[in-house]
PDB file of N, CA and C in Angstrom:
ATOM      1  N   UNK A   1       1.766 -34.525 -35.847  1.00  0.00           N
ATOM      2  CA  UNK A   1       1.945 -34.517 -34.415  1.00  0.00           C
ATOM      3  C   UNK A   1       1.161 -33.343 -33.843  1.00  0.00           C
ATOM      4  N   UNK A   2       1.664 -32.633 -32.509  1.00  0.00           N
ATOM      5  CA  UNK A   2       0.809 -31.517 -32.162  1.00  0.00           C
ATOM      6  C   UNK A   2       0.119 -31.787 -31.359  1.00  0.00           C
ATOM      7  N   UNK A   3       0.501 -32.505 -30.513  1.00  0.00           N
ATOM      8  CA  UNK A   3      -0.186 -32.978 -29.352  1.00  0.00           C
ATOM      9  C   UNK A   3      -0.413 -31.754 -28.203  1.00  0.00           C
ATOM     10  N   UNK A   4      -0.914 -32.244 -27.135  1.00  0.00           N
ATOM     11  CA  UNK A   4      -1.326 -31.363 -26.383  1.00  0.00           C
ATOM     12  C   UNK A   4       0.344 -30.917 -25.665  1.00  0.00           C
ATOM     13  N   UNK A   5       0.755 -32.075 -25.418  1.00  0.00           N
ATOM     14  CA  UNK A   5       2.158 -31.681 -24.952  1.00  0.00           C
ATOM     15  C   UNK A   5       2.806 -30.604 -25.697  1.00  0.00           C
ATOM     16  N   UNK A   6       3.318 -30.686 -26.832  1.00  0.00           N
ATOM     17  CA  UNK A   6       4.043 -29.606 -27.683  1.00  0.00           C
ATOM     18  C   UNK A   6       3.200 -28.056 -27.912  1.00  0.00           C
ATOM     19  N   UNK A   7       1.595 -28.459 -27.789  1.00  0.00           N
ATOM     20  CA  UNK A   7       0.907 -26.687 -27.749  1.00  0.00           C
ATOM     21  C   UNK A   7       1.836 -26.482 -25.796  1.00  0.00           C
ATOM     22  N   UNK A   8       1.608 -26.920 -24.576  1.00  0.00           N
ATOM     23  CA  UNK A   8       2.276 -26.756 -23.780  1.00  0.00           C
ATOM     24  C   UNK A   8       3.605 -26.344 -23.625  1.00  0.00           C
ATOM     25  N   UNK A   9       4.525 -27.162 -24.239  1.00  0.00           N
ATOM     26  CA  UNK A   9       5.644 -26.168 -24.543  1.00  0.00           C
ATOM     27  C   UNK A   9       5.501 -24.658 -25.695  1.00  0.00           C
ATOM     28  N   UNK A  10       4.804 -25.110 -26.109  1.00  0.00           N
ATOM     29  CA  UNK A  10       5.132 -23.452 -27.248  1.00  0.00           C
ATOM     30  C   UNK A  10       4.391 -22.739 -26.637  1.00  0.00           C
ATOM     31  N   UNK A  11       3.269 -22.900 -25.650  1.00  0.00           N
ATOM     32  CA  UNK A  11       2.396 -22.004 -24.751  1.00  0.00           C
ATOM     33  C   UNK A  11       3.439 -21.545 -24.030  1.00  0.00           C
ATOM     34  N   UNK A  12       4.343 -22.007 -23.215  1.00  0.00           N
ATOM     35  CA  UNK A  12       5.214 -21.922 -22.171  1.00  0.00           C
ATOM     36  C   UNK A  12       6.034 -21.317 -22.607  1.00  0.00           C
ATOM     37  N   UNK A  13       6.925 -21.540 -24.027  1.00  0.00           N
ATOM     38  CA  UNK A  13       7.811 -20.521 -24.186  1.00  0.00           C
ATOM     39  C   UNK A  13       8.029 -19.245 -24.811  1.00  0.00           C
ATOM     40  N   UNK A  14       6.648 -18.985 -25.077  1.00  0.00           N
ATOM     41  CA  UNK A  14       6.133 -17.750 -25.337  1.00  0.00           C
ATOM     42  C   UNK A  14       5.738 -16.528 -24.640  1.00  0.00           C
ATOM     43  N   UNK A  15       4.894 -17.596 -23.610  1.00  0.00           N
ATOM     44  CA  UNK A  15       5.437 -16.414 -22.110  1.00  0.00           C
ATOM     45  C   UNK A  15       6.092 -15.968 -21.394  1.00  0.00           C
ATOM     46  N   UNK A  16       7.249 -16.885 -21.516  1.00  0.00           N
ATOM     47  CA  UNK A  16       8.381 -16.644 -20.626  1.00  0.00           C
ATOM     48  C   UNK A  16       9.250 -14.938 -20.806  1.00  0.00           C
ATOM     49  N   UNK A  17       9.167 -14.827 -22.154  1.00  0.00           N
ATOM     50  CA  UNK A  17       9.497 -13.235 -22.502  1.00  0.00           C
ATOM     51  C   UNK A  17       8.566 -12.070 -21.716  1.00  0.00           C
ATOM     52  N   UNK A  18       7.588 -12.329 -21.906  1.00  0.00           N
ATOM     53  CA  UNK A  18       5.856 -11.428 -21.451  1.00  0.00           C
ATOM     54  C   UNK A  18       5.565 -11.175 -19.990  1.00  0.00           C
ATOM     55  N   UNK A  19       6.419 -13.096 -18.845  1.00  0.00           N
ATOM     56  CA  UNK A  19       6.791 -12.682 -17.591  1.00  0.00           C
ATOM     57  C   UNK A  19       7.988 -11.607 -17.355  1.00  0.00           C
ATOM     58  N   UNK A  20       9.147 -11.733 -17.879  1.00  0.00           N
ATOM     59  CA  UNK A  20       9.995 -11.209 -17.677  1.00  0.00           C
ATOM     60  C   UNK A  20       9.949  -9.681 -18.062  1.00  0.00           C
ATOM     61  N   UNK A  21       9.283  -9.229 -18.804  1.00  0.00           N
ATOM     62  CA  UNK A  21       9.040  -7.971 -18.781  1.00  0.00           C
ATOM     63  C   UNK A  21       7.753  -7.143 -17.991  1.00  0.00           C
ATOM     64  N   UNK A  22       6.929  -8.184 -17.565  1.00  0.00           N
ATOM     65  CA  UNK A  22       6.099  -7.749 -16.654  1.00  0.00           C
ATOM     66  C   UNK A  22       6.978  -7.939 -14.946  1.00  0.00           C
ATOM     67  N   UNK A  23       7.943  -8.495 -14.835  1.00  0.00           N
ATOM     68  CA  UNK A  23       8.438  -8.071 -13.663  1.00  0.00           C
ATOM     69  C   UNK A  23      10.166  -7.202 -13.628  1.00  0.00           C
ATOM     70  N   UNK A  24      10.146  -6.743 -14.665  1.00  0.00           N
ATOM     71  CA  UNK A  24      11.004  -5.186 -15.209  1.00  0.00           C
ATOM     72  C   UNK A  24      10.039  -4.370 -15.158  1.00  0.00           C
ATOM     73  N   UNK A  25       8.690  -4.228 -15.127  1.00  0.00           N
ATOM     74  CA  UNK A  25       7.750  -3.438 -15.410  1.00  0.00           C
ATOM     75  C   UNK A  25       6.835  -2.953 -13.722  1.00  0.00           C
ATOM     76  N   UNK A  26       7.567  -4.023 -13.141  1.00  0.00           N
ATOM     77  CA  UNK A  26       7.046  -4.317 -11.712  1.00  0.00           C
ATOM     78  C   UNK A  26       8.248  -3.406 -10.582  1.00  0.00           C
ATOM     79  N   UNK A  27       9.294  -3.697 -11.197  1.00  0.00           N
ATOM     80  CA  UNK A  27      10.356  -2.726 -10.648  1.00  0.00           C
ATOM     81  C   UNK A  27      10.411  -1.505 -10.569  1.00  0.00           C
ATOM     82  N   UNK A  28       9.998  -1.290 -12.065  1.00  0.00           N
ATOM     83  CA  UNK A  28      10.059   0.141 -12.535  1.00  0.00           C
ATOM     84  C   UNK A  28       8.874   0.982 -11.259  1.00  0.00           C
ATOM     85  N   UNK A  29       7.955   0.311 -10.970  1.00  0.00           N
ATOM     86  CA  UNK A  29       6.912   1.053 -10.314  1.00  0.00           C
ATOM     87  C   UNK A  29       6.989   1.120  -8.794  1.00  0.00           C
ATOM     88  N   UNK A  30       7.907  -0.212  -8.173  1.00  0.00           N
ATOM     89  CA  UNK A  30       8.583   0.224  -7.210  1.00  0.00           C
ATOM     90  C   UNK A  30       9.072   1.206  -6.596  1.00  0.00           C
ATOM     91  N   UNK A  31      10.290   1.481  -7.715  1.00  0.00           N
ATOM     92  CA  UNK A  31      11.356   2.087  -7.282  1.00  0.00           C
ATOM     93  C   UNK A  31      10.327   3.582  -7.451  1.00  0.00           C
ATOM     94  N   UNK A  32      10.394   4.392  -6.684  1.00  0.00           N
ATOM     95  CA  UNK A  32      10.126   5.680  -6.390  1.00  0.00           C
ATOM     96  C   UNK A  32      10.561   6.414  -5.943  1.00  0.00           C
ATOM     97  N   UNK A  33      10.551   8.084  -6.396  1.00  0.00           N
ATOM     98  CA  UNK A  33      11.156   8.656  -6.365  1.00  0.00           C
ATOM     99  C   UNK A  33      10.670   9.800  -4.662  1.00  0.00           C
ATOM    100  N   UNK A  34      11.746   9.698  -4.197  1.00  0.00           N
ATOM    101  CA  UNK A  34      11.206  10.078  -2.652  1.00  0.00           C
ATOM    102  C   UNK A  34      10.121  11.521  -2.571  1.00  0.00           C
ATOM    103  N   UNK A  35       8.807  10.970  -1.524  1.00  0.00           N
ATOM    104  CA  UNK A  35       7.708  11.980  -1.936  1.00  0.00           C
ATOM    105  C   UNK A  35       8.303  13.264  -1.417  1.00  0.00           C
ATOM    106  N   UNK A  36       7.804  14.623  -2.144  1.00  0.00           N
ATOM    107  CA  UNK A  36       8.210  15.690  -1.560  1.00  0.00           C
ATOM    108  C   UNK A  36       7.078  15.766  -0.623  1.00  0.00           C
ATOM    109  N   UNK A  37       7.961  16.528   0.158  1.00  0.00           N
ATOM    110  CA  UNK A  37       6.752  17.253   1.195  1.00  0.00           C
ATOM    111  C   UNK A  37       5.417  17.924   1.145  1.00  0.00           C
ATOM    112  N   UNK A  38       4.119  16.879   1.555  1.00  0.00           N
ATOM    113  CA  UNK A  38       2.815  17.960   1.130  1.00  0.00           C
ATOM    114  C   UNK A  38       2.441  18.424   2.217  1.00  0.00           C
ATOM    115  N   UNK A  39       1.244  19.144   1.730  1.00  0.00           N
ATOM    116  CA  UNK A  39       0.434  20.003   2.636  1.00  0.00           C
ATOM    117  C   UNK A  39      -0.215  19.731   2.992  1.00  0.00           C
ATOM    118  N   UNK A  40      -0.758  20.090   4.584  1.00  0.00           N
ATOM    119  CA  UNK A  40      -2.190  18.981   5.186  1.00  0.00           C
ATOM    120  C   UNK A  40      -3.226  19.806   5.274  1.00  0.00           C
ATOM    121  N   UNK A  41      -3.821  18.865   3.964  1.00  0.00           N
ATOM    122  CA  UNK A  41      -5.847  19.435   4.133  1.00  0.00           C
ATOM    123  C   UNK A  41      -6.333  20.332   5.081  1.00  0.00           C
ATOM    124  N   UNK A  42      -7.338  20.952   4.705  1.00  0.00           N
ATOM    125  CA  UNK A  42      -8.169  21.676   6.178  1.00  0.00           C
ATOM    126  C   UNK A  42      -8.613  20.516   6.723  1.00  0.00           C
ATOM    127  N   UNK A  43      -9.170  19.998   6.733  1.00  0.00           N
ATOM    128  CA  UNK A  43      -9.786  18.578   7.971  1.00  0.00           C
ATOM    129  C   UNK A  43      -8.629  17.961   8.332  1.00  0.00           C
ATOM    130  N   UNK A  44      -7.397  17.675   7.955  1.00  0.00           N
ATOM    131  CA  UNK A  44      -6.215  17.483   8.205  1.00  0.00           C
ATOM    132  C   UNK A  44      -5.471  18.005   9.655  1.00  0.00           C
ATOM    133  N   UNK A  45      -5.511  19.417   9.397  1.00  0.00           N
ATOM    134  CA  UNK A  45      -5.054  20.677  10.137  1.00  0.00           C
ATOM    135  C   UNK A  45      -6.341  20.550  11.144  1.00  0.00           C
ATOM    136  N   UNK A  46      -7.778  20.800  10.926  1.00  0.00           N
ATOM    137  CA  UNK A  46      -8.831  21.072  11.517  1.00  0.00           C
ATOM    138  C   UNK A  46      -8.589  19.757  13.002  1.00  0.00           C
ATOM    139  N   UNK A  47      -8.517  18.921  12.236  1.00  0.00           N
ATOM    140  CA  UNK A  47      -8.333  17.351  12.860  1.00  0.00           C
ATOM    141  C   UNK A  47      -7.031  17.115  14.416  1.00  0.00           C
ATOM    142  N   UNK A  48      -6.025  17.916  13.367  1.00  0.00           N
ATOM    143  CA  UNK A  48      -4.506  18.225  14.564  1.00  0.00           C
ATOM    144  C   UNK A  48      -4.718  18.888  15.997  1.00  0.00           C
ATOM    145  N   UNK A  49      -5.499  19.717  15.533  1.00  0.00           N
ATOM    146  CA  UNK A  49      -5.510  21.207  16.294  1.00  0.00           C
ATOM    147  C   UNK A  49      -6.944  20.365  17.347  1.00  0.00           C
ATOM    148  N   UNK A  50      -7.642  19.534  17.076  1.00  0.00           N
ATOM    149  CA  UNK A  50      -8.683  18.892  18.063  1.00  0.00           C
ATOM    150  C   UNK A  50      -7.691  17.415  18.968  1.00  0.00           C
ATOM    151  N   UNK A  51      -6.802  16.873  18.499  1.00  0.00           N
ATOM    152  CA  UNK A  51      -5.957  15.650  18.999  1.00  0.00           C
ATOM    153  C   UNK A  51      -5.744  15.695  20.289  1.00  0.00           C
ATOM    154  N   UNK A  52      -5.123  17.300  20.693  1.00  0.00           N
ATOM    155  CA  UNK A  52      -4.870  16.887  22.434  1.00  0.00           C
ATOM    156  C   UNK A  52      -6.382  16.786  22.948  1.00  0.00           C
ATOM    157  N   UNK A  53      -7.093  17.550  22.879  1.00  0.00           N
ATOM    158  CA  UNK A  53      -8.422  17.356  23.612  1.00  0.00           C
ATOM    159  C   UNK A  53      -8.929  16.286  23.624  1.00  0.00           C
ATOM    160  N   UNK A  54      -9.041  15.562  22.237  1.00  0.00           N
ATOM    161  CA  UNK A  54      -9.226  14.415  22.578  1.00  0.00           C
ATOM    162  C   UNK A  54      -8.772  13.334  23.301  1.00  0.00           C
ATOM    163  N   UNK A  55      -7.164  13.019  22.978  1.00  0.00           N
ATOM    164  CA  UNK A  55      -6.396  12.525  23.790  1.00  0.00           C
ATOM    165  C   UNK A  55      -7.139  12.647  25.409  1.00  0.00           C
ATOM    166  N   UNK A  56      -7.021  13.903  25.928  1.00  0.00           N
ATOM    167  CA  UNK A  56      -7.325  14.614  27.266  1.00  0.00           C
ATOM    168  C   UNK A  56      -8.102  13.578  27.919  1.00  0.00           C
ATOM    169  N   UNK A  57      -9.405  13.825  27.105  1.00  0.00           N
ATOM    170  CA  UNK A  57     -10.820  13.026  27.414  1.00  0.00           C
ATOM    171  C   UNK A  57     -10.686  11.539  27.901  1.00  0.00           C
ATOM    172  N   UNK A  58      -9.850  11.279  26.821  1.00  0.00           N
ATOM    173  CA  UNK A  58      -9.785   9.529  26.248  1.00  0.00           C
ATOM    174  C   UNK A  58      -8.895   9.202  27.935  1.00  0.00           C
ATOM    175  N   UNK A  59      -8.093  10.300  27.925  1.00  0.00           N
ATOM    176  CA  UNK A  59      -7.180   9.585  29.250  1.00  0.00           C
ATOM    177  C   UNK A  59      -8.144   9.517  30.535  1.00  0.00           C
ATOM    178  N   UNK A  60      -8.883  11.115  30.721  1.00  0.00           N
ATOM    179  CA  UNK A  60      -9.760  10.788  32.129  1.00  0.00           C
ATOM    180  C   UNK A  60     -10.961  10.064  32.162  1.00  0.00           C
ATOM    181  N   UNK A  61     -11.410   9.289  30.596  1.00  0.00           N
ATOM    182  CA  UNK A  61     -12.164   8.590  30.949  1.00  0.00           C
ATOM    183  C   UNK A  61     -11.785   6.993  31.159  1.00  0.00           C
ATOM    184  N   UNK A  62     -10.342   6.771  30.829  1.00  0.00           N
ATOM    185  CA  UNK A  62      -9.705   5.813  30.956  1.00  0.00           C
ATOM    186  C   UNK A  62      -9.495   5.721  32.235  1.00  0.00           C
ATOM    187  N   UNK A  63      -8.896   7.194  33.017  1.00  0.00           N
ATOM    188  CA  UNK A  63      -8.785   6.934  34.605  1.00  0.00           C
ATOM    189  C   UNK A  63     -10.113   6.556  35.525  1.00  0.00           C
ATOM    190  N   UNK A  64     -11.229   7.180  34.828  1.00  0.00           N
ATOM    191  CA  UNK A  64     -12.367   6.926  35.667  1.00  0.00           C
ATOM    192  C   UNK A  64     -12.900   5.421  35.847  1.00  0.00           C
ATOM    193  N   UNK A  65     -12.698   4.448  34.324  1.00  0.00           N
ATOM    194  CA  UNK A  65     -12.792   3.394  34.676  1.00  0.00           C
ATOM    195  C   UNK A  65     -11.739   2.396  35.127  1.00  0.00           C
ATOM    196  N   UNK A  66     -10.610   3.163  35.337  1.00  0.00           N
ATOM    197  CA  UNK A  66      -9.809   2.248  36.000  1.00  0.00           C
ATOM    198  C   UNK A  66     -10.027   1.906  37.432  1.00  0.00           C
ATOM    199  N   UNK A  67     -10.635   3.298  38.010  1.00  0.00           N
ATOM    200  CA  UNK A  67     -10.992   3.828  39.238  1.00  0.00           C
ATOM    201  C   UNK A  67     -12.125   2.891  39.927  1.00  0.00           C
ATOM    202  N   UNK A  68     -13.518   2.281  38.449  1.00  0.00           N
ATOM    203  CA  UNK A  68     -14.483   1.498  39.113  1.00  0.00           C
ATOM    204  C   UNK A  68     -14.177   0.216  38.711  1.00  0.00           C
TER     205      UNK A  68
END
């Protein structure tokens, strides 16, 4: 015998172990452990410290074309 059917089942129930630990393995990488607090880069910081100005800009050039 040994038909294609029966390699299909023994294909099938061989993986079924190999899924199940690849999604225990899928959990595991989930679950995380809450990030501690980091530190922000110089271009980070450099970047913060430029935001309102930009903002600023972005708004009066938003008013100017609301204006035409």
């Amino acid at each position: 015998m040994g038909g294609y059917d029966d390699w299909i089942m023994q294909r099938n129930a061989s993986t079924e172990p190999l899924k199940a630990m690849a999604s225990k393995e899928q959990k595991q990488k989930t679950e995380r452990l809450p990030r501690q607090k980091q530190k922000l880069t110089f271009r980070e910081t450099r970047e913060l410290e430029t935001l309102p100005q930009a903002i600023e800009a972005l708004e009066e050039e938003k008013q100017r074309l609301t204006e035409t």
